[in-house]
N, C-alpha and C. Protein backbone atom coordinates (compact mmCIF):
# COMPACT_ATOMS: atom_id res chain seq x y z
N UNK A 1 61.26 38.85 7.10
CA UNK A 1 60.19 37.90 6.99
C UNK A 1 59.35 38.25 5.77
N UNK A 2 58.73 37.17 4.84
CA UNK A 2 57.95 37.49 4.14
C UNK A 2 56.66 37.46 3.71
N UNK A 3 56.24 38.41 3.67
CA UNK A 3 54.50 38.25 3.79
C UNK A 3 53.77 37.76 2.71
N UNK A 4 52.38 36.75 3.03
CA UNK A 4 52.13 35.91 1.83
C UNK A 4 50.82 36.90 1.95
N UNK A 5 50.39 36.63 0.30
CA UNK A 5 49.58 37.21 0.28
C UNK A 5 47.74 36.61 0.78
N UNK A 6 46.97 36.82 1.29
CA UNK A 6 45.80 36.44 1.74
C UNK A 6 45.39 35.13 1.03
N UNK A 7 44.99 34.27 1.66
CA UNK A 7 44.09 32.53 0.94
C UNK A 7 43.37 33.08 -0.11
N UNK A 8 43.34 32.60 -1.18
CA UNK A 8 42.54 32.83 -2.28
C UNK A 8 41.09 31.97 -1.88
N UNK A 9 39.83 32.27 -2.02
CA UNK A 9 38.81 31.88 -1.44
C UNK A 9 37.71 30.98 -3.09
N UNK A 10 38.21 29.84 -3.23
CA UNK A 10 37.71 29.08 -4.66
C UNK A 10 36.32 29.18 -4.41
N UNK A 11 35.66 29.40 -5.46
CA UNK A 11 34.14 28.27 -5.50
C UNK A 11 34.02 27.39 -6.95
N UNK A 12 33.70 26.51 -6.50
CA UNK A 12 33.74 25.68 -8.01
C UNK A 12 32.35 25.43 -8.16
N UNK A 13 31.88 25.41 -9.30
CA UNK A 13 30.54 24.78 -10.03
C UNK A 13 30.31 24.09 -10.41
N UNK A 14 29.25 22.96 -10.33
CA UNK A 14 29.76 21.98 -11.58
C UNK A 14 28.98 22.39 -12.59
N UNK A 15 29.17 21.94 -14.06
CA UNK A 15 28.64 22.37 -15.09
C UNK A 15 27.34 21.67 -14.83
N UNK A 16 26.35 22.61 -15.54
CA UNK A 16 24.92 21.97 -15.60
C UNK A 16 24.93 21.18 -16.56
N UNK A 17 24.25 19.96 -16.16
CA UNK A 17 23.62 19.00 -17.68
C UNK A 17 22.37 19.51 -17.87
N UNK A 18 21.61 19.08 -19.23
CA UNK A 18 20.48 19.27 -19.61
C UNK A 18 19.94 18.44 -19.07
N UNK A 19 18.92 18.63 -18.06
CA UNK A 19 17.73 17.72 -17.17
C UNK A 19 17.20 16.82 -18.23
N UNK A 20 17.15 15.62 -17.66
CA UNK A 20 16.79 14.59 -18.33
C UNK A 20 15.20 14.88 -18.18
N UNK A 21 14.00 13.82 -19.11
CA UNK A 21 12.93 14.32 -18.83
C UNK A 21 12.17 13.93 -17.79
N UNK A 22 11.36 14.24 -16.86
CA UNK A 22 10.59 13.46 -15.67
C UNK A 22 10.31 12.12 -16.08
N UNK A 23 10.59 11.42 -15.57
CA UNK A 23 9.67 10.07 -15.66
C UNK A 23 8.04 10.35 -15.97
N UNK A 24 7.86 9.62 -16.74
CA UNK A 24 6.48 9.87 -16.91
C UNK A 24 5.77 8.26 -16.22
N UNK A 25 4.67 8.61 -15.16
CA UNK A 25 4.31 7.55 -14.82
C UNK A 25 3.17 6.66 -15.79
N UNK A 26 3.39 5.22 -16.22
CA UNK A 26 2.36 4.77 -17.07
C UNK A 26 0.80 4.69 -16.41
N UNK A 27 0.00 5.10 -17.63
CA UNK A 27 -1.52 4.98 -16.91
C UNK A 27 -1.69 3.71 -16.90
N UNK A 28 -2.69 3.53 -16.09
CA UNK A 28 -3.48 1.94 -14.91
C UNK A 28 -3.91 1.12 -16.39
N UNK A 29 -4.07 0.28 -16.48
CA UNK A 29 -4.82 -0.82 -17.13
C UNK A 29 -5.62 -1.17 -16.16
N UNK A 30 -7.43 -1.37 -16.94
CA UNK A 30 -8.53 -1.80 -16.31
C UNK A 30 -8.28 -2.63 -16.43
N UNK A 31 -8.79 -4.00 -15.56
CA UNK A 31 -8.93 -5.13 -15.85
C UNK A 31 -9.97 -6.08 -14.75
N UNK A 32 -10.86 -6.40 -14.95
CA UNK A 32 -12.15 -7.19 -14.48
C UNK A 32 -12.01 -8.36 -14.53
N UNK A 33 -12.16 -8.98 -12.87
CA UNK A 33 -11.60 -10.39 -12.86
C UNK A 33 -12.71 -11.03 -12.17
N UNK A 34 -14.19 -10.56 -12.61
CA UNK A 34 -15.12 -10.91 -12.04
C UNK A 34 -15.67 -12.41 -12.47
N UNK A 35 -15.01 -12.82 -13.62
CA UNK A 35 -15.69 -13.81 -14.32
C UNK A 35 -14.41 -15.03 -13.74
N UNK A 36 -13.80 -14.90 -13.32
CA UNK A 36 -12.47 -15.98 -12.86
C UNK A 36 -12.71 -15.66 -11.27
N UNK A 37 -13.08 -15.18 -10.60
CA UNK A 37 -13.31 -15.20 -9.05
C UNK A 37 -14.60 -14.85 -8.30
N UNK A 38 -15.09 -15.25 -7.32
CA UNK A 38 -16.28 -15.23 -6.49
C UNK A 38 -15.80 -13.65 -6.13
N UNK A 39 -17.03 -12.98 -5.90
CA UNK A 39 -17.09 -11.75 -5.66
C UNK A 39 -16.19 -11.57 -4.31
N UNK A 40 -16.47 -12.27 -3.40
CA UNK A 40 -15.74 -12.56 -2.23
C UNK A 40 -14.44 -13.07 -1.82
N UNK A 41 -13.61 -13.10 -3.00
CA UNK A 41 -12.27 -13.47 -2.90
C UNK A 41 -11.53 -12.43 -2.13
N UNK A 42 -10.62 -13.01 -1.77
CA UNK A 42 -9.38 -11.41 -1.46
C UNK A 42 -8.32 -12.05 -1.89
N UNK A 43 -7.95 -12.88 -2.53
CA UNK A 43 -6.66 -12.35 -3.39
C UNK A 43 -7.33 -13.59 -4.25
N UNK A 44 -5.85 -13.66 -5.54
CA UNK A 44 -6.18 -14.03 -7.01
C UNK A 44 -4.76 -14.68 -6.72
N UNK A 45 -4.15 -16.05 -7.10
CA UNK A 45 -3.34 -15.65 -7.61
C UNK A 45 -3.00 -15.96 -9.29
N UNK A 46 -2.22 -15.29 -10.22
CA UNK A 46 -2.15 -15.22 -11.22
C UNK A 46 -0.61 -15.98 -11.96
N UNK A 47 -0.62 -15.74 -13.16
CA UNK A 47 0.80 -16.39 -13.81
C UNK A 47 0.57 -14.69 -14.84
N UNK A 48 1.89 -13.76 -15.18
CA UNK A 48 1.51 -12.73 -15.69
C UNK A 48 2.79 -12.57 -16.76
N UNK A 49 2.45 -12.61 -18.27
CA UNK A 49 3.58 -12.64 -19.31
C UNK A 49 4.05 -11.57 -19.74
N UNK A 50 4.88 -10.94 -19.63
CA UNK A 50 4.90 -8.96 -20.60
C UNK A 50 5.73 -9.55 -22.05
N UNK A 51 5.60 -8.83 -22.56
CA UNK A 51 6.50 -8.36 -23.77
C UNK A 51 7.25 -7.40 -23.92
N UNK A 52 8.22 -6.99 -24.35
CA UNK A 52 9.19 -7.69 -24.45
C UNK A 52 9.86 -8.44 -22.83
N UNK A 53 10.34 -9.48 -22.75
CA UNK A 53 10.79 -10.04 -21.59
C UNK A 53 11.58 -9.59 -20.53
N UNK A 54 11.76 -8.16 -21.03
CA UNK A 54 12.66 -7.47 -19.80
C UNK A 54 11.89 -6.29 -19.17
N UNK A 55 10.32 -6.59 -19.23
CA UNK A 55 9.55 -5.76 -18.69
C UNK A 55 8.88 -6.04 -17.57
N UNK A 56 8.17 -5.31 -16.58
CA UNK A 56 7.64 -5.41 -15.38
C UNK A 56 6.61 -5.03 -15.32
N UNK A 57 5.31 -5.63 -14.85
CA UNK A 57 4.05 -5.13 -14.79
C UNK A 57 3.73 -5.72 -13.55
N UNK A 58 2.83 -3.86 -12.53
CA UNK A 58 2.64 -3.87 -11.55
C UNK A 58 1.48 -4.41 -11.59
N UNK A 59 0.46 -4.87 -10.54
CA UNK A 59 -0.96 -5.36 -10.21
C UNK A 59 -1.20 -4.99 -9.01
N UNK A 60 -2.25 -3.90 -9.06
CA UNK A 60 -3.02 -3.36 -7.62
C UNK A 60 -4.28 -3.84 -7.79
N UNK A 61 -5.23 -3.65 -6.60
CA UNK A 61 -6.81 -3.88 -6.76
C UNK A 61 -6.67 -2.13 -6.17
N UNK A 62 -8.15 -1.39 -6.66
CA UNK A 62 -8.10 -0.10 -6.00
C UNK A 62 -7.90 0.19 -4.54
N UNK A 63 -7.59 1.10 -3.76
CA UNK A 63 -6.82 1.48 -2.80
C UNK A 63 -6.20 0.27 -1.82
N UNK A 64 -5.46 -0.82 -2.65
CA UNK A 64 -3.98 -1.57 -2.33
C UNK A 64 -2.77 -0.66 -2.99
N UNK A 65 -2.78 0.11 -4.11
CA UNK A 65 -1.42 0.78 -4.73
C UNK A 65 -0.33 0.73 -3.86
N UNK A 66 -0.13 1.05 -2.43
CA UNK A 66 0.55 0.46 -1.93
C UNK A 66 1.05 -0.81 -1.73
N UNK A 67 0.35 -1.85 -1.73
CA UNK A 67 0.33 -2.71 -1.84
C UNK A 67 0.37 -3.61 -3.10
N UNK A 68 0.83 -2.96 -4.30
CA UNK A 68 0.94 -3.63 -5.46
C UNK A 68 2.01 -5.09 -5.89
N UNK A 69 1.39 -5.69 -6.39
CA UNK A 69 2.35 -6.92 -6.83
C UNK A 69 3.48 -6.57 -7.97
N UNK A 70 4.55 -7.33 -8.15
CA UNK A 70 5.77 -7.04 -8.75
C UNK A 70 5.89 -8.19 -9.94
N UNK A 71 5.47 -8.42 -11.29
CA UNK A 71 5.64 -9.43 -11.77
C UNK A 71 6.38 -8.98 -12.99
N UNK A 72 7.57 -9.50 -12.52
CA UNK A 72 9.48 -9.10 -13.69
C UNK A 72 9.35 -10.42 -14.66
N UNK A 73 9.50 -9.71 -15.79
CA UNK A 73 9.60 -10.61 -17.36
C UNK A 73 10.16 -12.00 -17.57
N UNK A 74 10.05 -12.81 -18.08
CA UNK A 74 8.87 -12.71 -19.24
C UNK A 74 7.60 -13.45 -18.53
N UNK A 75 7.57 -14.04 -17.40
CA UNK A 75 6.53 -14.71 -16.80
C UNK A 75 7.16 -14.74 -15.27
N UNK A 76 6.27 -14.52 -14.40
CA UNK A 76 6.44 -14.98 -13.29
C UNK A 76 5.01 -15.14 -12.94
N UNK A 77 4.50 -15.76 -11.26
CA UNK A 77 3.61 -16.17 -10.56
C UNK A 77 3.65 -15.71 -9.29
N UNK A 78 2.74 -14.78 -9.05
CA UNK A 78 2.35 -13.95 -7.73
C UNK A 78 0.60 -13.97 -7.15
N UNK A 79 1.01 -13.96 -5.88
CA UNK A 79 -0.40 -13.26 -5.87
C UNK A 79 -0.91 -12.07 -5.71
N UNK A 80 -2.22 -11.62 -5.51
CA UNK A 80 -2.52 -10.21 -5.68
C UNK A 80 -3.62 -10.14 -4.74
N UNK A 81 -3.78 -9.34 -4.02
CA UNK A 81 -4.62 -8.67 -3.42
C UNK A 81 -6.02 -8.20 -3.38
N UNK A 82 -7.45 -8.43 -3.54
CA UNK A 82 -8.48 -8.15 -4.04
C UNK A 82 -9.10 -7.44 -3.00
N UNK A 83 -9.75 -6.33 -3.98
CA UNK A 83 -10.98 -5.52 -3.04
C UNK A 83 -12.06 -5.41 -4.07
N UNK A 84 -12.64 -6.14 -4.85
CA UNK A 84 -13.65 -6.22 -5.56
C UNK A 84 -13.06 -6.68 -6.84
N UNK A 85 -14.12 -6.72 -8.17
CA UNK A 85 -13.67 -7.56 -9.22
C UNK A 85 -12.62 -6.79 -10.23
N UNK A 86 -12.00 -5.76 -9.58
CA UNK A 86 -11.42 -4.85 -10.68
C UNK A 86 -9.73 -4.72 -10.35
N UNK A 87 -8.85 -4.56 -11.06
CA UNK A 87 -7.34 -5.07 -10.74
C UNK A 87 -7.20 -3.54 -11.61
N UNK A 88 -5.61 -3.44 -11.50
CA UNK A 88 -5.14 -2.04 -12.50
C UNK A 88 -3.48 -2.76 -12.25
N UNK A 89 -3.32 -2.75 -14.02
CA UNK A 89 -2.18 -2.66 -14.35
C UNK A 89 -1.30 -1.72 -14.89
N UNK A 90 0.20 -1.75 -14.52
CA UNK A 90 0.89 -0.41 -15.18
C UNK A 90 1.87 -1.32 -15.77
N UNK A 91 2.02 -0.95 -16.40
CA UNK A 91 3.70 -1.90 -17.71
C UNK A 91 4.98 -0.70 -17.43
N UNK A 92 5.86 -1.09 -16.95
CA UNK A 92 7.11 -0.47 -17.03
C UNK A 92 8.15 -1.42 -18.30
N UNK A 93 8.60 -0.51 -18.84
CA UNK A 93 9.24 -1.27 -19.97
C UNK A 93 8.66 -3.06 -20.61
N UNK A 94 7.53 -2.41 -20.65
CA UNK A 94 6.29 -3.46 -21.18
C UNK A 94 5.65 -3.15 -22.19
N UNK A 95 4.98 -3.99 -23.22
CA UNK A 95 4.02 -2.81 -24.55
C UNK A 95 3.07 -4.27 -24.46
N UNK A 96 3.27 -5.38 -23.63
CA UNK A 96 1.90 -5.86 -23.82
C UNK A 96 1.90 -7.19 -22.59
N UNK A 97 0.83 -7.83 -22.15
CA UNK A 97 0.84 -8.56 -21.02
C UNK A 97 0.19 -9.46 -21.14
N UNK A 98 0.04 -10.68 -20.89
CA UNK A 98 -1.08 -11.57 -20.59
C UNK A 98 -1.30 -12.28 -18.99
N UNK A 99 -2.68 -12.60 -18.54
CA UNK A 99 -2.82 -13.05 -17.40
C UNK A 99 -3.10 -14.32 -17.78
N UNK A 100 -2.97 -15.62 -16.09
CA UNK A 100 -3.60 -16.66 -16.56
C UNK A 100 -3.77 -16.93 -15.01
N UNK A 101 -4.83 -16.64 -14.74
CA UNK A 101 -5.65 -17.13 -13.08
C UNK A 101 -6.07 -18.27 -12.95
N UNK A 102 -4.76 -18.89 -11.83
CA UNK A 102 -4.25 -20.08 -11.44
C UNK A 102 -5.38 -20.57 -9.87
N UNK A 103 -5.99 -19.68 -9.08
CA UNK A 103 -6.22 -20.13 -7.93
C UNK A 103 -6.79 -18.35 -7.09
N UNK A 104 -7.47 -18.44 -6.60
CA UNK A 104 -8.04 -17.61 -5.28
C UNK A 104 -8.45 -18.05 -4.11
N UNK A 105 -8.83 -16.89 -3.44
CA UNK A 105 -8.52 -17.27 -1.68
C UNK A 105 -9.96 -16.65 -1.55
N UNK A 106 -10.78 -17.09 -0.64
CA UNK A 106 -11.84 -16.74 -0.19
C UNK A 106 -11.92 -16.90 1.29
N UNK A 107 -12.75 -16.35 1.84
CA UNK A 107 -12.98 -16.00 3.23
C UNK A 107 -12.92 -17.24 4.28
């Protein structure tokens, strides 16, 4: 009979890549929507344009961030959420935006 020699015991690695860099999250855009809505609104809704057209810009009012709106290039129409006259925008693959406040909701 012939004897084999013991299982060879592999470990494989995979090669490391060079870590891509963190995402860097974009800072808030102020934006004051006191002069287009009654202090007492709770939501806005808006028409919102980015540049270049394959960009996305979020819209929170302060502590909604959860609750932020989604408006994908080059124009769409959402509404947004209000907790006083102040909104914050972030541009993801965006370098510029325009608003145009269509209608709000009041109590």
């Amino acid at each position: 009979m012939m004897e084999l020699p013991p299982p060879a015991y592999l470990q494989m690695a995979q090669a490391e890549t060079p870590s891509e860099a963190p995402a860097v999250e974009p800072e808030p855009i102020k934006v004051n929507v006191s002069q287009y809505v009654p202090d007492n609104a709770l939501s806005l809704t808006m028409i919102v344009s980015v540049t270049p057209p394959t960009g996305t810009a979020v819209i929170y009012a302060p502590g909604y961030e959860k609750y932020a709106t989604i408006f994908k290039g080059p124009r769409s129409m959402e509404e947004v959420r209000l907790d006083g006259p102040i909104v914050y925008v972030k541009l993801y693959g965006a370098t510029h935006f325009d608003i145009q406040y269509t209608n709000y909701r009041v109590p």
